[in-house]
PDB file of N, CA and C in Angstrom:
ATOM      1  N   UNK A   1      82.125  24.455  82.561  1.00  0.00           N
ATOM      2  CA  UNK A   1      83.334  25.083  83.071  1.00  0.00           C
ATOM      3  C   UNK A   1      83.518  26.486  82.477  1.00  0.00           C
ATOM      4  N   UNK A   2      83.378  26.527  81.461  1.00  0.00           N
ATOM      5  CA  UNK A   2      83.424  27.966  80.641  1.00  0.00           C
ATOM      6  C   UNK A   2      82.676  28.870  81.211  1.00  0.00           C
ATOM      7  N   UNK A   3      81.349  28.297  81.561  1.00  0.00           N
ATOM      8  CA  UNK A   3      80.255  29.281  81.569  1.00  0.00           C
ATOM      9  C   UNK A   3      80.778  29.759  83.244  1.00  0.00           C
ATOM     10  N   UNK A   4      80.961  29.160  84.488  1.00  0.00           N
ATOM     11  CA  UNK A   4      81.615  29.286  85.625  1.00  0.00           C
ATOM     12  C   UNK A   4      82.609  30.652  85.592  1.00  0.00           C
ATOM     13  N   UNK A   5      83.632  30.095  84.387  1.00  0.00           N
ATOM     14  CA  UNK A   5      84.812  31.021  84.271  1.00  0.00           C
ATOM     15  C   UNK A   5      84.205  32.847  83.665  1.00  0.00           C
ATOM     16  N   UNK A   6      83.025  32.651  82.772  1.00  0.00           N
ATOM     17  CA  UNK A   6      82.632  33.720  82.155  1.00  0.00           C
ATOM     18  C   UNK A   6      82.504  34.460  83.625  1.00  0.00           C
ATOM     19  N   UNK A   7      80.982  34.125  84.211  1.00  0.00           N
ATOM     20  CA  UNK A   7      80.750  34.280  85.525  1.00  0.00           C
ATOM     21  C   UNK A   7      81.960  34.991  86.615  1.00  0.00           C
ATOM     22  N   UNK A   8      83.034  34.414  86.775  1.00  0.00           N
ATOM     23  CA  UNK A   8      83.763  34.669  87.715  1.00  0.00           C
ATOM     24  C   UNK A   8      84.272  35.740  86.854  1.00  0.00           C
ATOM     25  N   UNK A   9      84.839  35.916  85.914  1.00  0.00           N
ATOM     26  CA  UNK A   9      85.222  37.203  84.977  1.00  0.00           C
ATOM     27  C   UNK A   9      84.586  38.678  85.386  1.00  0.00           C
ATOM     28  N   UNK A  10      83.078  38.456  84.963  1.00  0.00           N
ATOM     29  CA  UNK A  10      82.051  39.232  84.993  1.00  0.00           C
ATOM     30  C   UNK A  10      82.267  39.353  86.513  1.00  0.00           C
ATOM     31  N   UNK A  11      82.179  39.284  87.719  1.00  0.00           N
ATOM     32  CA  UNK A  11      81.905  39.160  89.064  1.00  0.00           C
ATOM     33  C   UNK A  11      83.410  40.199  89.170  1.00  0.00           C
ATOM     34  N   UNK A  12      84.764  40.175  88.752  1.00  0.00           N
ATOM     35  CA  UNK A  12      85.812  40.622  89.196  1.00  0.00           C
ATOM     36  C   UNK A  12      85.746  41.743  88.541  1.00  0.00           C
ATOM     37  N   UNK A  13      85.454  42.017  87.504  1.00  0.00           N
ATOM     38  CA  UNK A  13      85.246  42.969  86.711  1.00  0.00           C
ATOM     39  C   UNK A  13      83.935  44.178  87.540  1.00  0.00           C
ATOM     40  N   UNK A  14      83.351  43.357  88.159  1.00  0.00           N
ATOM     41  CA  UNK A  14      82.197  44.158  88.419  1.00  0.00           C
ATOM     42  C   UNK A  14      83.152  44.909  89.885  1.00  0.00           C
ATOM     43  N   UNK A  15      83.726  44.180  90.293  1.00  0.00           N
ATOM     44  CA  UNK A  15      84.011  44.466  91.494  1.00  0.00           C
ATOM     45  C   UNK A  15      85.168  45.750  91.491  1.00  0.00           C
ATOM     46  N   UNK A  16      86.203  45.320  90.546  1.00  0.00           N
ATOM     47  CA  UNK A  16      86.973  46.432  90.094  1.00  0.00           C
ATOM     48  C   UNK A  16      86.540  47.450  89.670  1.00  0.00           C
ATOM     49  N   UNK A  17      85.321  47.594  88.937  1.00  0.00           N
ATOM     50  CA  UNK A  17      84.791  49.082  88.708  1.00  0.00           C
ATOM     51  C   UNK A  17      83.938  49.565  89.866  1.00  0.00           C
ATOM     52  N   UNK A  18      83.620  49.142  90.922  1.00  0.00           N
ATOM     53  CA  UNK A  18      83.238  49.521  92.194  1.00  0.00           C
ATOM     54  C   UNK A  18      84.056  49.794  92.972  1.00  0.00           C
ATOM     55  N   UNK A  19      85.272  49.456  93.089  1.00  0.00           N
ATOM     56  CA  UNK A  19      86.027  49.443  93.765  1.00  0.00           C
ATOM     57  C   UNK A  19      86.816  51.543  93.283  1.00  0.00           C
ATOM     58  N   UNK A  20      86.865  51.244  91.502  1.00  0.00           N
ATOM     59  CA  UNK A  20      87.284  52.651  91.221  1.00  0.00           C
ATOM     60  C   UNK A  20      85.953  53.735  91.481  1.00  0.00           C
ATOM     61  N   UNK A  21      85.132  53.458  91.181  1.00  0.00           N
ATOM     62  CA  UNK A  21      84.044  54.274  91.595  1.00  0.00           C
ATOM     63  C   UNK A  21      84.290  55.289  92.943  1.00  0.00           C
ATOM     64  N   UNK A  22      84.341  53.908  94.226  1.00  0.00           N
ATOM     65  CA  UNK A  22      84.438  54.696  95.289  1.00  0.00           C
ATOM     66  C   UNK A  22      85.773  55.069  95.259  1.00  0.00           C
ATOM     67  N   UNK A  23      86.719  54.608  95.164  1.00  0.00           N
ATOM     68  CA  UNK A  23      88.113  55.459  95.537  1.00  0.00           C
ATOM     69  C   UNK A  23      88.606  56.934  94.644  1.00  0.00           C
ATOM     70  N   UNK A  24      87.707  56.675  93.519  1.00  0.00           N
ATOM     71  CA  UNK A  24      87.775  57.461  92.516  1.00  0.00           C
ATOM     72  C   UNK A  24      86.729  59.298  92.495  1.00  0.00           C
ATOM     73  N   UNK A  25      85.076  58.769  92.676  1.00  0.00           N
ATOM     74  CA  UNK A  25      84.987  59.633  93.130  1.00  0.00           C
ATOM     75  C   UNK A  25      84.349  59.891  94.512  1.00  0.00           C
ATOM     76  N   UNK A  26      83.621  59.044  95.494  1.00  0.00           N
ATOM     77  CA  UNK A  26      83.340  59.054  96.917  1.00  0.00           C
ATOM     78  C   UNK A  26      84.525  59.433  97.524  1.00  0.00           C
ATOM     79  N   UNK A  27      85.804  59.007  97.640  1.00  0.00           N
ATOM     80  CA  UNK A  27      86.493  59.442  98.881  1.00  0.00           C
ATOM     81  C   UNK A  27      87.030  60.651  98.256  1.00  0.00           C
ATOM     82  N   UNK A  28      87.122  61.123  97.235  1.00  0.00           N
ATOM     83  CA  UNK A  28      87.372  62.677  97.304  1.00  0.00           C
ATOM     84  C   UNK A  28      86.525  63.758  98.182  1.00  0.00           C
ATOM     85  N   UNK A  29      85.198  63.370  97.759  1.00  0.00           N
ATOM     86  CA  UNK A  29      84.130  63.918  98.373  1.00  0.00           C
ATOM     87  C   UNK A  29      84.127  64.134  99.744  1.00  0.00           C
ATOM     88  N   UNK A  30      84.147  63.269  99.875  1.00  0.00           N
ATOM     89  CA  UNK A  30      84.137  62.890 101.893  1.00  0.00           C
ATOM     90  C   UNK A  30      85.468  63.220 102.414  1.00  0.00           C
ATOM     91  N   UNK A  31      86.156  63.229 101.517  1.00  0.00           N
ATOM     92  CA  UNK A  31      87.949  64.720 102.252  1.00  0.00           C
ATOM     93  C   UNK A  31      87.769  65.780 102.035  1.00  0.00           C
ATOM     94  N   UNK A  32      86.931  66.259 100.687  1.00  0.00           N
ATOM     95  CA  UNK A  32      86.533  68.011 100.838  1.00  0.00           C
ATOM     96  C   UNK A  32      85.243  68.112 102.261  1.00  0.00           C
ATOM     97  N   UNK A  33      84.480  66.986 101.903  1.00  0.00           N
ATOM     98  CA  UNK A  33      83.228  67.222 103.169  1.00  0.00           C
ATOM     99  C   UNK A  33      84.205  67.603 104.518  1.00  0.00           C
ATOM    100  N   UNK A  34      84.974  66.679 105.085  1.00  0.00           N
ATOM    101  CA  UNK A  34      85.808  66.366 106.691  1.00  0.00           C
ATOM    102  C   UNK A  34      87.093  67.917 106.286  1.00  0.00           C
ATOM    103  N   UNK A  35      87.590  68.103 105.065  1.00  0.00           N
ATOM    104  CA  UNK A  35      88.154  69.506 105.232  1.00  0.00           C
ATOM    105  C   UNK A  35      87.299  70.937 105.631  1.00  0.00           C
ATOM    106  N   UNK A  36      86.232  70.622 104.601  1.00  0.00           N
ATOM    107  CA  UNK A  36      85.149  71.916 104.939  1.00  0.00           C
ATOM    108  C   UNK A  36      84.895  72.297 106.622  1.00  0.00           C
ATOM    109  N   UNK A  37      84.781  71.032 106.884  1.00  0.00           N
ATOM    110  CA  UNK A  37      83.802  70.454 108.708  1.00  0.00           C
ATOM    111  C   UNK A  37      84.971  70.874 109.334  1.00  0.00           C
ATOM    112  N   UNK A  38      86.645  70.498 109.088  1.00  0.00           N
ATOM    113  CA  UNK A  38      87.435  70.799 110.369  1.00  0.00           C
ATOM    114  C   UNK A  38      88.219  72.461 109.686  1.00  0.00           C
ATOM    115  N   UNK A  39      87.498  73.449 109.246  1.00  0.00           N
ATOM    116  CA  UNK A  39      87.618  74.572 108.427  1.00  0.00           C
ATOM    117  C   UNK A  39      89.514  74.760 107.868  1.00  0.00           C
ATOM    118  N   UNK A  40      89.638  73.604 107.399  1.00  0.00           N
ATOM    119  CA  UNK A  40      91.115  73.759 105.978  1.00  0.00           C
ATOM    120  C   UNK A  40      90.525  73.608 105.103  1.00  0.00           C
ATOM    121  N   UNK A  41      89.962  74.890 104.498  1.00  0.00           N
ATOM    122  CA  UNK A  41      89.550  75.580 103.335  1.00  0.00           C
ATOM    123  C   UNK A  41      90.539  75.174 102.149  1.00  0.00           C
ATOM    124  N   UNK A  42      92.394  75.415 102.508  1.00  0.00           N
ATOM    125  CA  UNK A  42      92.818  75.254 101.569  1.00  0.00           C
ATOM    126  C   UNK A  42      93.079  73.749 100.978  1.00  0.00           C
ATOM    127  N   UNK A  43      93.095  72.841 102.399  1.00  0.00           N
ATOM    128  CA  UNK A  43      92.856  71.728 101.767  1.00  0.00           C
ATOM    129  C   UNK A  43      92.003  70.876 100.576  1.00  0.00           C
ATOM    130  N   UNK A  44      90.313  71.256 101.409  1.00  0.00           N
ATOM    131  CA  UNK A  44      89.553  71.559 100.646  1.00  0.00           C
ATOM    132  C   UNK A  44      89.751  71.308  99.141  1.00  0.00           C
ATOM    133  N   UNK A  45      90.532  72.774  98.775  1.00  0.00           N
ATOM    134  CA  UNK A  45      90.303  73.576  97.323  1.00  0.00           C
ATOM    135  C   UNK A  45      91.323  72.303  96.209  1.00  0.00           C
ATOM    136  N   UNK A  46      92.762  71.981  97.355  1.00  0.00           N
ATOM    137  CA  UNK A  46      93.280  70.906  96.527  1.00  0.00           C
ATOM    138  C   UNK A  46      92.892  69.623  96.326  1.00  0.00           C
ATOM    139  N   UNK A  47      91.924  69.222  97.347  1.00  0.00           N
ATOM    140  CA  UNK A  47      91.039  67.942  97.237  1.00  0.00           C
ATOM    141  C   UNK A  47      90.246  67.531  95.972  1.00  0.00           C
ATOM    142  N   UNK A  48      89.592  68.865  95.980  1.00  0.00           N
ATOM    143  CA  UNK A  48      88.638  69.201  94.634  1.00  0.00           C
ATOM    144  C   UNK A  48      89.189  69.630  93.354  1.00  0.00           C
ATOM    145  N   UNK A  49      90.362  70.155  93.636  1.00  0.00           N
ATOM    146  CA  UNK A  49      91.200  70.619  92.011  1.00  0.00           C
ATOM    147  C   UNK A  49      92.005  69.010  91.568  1.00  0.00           C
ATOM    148  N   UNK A  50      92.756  68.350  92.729  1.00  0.00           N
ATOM    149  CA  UNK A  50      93.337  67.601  92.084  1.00  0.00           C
ATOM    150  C   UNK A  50      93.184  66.263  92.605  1.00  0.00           C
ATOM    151  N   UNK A  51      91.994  66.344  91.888  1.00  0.00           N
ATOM    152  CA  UNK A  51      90.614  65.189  92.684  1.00  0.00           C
ATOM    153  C   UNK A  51      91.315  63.544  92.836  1.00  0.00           C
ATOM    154  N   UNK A  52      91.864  62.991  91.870  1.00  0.00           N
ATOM    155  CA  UNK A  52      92.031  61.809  92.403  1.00  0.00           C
ATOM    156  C   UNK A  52      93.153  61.527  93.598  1.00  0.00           C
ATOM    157  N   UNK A  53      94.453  61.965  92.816  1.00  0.00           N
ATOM    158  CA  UNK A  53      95.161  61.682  93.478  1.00  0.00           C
ATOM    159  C   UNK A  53      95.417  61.969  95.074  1.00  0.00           C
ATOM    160  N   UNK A  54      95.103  63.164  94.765  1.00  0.00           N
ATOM    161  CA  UNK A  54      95.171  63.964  96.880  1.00  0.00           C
ATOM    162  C   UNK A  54      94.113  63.634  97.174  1.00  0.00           C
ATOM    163  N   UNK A  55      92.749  64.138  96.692  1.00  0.00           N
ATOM    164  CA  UNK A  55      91.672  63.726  97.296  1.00  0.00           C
ATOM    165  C   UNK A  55      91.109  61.796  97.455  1.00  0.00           C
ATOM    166  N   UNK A  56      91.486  61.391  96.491  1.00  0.00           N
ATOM    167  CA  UNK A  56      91.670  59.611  97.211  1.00  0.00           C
ATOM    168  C   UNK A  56      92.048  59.470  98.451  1.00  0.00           C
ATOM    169  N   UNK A  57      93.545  60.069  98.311  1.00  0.00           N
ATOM    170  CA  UNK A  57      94.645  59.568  99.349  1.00  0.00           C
ATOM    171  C   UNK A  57      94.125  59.786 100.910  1.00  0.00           C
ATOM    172  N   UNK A  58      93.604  61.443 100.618  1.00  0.00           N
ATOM    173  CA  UNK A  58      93.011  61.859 101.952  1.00  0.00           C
ATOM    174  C   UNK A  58      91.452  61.331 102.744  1.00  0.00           C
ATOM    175  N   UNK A  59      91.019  61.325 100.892  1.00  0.00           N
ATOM    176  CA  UNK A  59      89.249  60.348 101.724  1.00  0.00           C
ATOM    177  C   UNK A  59      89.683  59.200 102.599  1.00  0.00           C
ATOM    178  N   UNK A  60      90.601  58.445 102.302  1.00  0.00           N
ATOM    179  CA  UNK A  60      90.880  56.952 102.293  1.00  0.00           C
ATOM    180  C   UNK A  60      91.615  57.580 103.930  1.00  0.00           C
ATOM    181  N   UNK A  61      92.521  58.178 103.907  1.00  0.00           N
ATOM    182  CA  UNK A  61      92.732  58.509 105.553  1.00  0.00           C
ATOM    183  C   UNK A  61      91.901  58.952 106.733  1.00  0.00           C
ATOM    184  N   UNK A  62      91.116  59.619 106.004  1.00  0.00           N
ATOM    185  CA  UNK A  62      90.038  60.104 106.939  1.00  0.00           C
ATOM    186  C   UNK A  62      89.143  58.919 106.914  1.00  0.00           C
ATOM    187  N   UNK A  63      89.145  57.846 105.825  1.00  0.00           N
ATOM    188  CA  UNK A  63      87.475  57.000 106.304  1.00  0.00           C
ATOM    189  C   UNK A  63      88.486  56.218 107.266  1.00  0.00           C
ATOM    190  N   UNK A  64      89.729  55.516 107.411  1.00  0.00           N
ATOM    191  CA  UNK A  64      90.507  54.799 107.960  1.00  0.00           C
ATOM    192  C   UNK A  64      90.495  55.412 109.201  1.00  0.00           C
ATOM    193  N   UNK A  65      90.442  57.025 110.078  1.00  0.00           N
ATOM    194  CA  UNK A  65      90.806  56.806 111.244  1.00  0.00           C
ATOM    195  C   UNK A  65      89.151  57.183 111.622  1.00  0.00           C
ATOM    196  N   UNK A  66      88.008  57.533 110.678  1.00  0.00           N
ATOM    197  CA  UNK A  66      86.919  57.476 111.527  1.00  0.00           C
ATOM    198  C   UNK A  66      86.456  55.982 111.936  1.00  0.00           C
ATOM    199  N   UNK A  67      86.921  55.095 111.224  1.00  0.00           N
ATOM    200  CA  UNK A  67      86.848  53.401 111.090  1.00  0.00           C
ATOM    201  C   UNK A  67      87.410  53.224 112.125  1.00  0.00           C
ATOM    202  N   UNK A  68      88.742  53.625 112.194  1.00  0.00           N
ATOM    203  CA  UNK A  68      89.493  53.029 113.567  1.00  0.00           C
ATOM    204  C   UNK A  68      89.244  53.340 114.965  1.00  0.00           C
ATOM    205  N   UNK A  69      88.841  54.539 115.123  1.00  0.00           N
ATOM    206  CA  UNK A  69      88.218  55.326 116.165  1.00  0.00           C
ATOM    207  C   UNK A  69      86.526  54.961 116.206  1.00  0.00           C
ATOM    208  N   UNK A  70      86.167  54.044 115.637  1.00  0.00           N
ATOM    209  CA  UNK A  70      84.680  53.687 115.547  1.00  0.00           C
ATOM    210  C   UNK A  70      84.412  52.115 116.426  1.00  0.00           C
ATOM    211  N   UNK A  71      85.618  51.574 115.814  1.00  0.00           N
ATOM    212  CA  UNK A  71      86.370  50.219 116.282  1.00  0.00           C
ATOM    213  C   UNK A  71      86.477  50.187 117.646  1.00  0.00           C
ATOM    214  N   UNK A  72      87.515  51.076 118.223  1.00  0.00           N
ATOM    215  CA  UNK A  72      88.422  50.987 119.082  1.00  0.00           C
ATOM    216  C   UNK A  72      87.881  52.542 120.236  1.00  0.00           C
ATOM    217  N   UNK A  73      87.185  52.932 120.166  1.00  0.00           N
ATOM    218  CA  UNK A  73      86.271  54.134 120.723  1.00  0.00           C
ATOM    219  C   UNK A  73      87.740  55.356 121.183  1.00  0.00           C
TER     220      UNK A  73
END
C-alpha cells in the first residue's frame, strides 16, 4: 500500500511540474509567436517583459480559440 501511495505521489508531482512548465514557459512563447504573426508588436513586447502572468493568460487564449476553431471549423 505504501509503495502504491509513493507511486501515485511521484505521478502527481510529475504532472504538476509539467503542467507549470507549459503554462509557465510554452504559452508565453506561442502569444509573442501569434502577436509577432498578427503584427501587435506592442503586445508582443508585454508578453515577453511580463512573461508569466500576461503572457500565460494570452498563450492559453490563443491555444483555446485555435483549439476551438480546429474543433468546430
Amino acid at each position: 500500500m505504501q509503495r502504491i501511495k509513493e507511486i501515485l505521489i511521484c505521478f502527481l508531482t510529475l504532472a504538476l511540474h509539467s503542467f507549470y512548465m507549459i503554462a509557465g514557459i510554452i504559452f508565453p512563447i506561442y502569444a509573442v509567436f501569434k502577436d509577432i504573426q498578427n503584427d501587435q508588436i506592442m503586445w508582443a513586447v508585454c508578453d515577453f517583459i511580463l512573461f508569466f502572468p500576461i503572457g500565460t493568460i494570452r498563450g492559453l487564449m490563443y491555444f483555446a480559440g485555435t483549439l476551438i476553431r480546429s474543433l468546430y471549423g
